[in-house]
Protein backbone atom coordinates (compact mmCIF):
# COMPACT_ATOMS: atom_id res chain seq x y z
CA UNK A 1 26.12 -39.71 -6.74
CA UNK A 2 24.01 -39.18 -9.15
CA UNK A 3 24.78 -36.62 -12.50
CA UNK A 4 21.99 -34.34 -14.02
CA UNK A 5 22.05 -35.00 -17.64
CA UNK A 6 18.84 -33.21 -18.73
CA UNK A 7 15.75 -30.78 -17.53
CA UNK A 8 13.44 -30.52 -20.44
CA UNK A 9 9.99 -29.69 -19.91
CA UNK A 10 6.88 -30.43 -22.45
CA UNK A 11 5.72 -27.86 -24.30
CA UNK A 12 2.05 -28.13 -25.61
CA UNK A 13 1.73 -27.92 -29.82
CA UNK A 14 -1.61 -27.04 -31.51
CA UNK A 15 -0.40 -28.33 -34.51
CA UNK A 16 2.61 -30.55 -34.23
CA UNK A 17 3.91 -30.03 -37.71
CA UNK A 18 3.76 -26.25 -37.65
CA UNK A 19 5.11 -26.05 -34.30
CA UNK A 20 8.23 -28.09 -35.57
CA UNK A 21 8.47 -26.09 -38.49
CA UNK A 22 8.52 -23.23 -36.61
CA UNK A 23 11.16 -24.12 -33.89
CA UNK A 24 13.54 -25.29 -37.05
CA UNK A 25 13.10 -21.84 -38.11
CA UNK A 26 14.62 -20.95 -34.93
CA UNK A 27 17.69 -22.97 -35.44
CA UNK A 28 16.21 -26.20 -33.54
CA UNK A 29 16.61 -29.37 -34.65
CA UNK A 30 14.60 -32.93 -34.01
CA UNK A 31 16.58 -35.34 -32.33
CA UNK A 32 13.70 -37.65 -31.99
CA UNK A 33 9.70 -37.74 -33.73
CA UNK A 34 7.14 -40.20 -33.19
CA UNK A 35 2.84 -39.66 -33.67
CA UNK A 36 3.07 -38.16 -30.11
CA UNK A 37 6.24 -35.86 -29.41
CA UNK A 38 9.18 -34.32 -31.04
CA UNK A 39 12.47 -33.54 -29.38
CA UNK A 40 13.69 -29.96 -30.28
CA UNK A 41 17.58 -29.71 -29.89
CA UNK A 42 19.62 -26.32 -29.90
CA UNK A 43 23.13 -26.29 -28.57
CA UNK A 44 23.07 -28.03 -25.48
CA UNK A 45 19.37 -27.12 -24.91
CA UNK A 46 16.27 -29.16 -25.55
CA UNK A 47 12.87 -29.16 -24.88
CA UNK A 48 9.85 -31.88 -25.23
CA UNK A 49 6.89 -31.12 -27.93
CA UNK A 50 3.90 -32.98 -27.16
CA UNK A 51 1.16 -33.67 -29.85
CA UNK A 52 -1.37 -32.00 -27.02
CA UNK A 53 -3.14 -28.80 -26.62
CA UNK A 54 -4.75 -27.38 -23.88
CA UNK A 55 -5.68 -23.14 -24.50
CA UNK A 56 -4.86 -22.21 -21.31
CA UNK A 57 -2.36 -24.48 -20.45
CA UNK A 58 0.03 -23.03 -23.69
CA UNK A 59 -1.10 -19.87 -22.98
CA UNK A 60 0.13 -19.60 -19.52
CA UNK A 61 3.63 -21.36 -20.25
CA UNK A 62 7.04 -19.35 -20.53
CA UNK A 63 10.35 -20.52 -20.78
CA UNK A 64 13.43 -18.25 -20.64
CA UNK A 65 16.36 -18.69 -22.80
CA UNK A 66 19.32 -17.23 -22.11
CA UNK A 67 21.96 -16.44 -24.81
CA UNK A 68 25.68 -14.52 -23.96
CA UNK A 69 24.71 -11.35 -26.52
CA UNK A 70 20.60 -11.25 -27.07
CA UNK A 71 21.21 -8.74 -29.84
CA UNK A 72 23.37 -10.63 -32.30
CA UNK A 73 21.66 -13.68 -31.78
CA UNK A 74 18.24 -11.76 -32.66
CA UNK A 75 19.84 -10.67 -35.34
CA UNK A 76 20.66 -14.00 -36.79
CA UNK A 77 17.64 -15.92 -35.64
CA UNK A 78 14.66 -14.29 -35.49
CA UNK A 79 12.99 -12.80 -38.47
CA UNK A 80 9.91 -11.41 -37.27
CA UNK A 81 7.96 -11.26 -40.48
CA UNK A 82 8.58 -14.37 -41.58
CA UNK A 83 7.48 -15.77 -38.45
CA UNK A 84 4.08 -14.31 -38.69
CA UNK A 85 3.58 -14.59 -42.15
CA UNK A 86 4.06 -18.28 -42.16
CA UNK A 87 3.10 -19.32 -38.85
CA UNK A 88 0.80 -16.74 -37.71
CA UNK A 89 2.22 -16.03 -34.47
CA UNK A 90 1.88 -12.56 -32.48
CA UNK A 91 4.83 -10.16 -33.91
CA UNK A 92 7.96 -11.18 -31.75
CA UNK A 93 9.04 -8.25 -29.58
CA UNK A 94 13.04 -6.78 -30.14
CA UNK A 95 15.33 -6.83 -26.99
CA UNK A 96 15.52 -4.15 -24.79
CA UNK A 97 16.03 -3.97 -21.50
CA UNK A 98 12.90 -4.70 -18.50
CA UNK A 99 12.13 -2.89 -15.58
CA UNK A 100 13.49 -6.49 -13.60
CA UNK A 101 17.85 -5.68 -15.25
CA UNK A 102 17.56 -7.61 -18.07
CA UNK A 103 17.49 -7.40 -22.13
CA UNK A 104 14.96 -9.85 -23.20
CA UNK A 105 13.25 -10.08 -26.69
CA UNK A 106 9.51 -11.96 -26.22
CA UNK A 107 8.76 -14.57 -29.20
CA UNK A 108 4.95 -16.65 -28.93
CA UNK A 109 5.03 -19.90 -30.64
CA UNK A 110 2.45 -21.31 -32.81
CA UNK A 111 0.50 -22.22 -29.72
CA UNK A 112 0.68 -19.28 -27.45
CA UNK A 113 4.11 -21.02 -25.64
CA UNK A 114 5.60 -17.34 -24.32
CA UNK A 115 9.63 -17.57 -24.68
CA UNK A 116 11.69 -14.93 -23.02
CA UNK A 117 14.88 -14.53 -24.73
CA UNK A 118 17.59 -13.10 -22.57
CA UNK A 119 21.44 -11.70 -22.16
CA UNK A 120 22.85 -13.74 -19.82
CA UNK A 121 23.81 -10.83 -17.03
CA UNK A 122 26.92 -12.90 -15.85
């Protein structure tokens, strides 16, 4: 049988170097870079950036990431003004808890990417 080893979807970038720089302010790391993607690496979790941009494509993409305790890890990770100061995203949006049962904070990437952090409810 065969053993998962990774699910990492593509994630559009605008601009590739700002969109790098903005997931290493996020605690991401590149595990691999050539002229058309960039592997982004946190924990055990990675993710694709591709040196392509389609509007509505990055606009309609969300990816949830779920953390054990959203508000400490807010707390040490995002810093909302920096964030749209030097990358001129839309403000990130605090935990609380949605209408659905869970805490999520909302952070847009450089190119519209929508990422739902959340407490894992388990």
């Amino acid at each position: 049988m065969n053993e998962l080893l990774a699910l990492r979807p593509f994630l559009p970038a605008k601009d590739m170097a700002k969109s790098i720089a903005f997931y290493e302010a996020l605690g991401f790391r590149v595990t691999h870079r050539d002229d058309t993607i960039a592997i982004m690496k946190l924990d055990s979790f990675s993710f694709i950036l591709q040196n392509y941009y389609v509007q509505e494509w990055a606009e309609n993409t969300m990816l949830q990431m779920m953390v054990r305790d959203v508000e400490p890890w807010w707390a040490a990770t995002v810093n909302a003004e920096k964030l749209v100061a030097e990358f001129g995203v839309r403000e990130p949006r605090a935990p609380e808890m949605q209408k659905w049962g869970l805490i999520v904070g909302f952070i847009f990437d450089p190119s519209g990417v929508l990422w739902h952090v959340a407490e894992a409810p388990f």
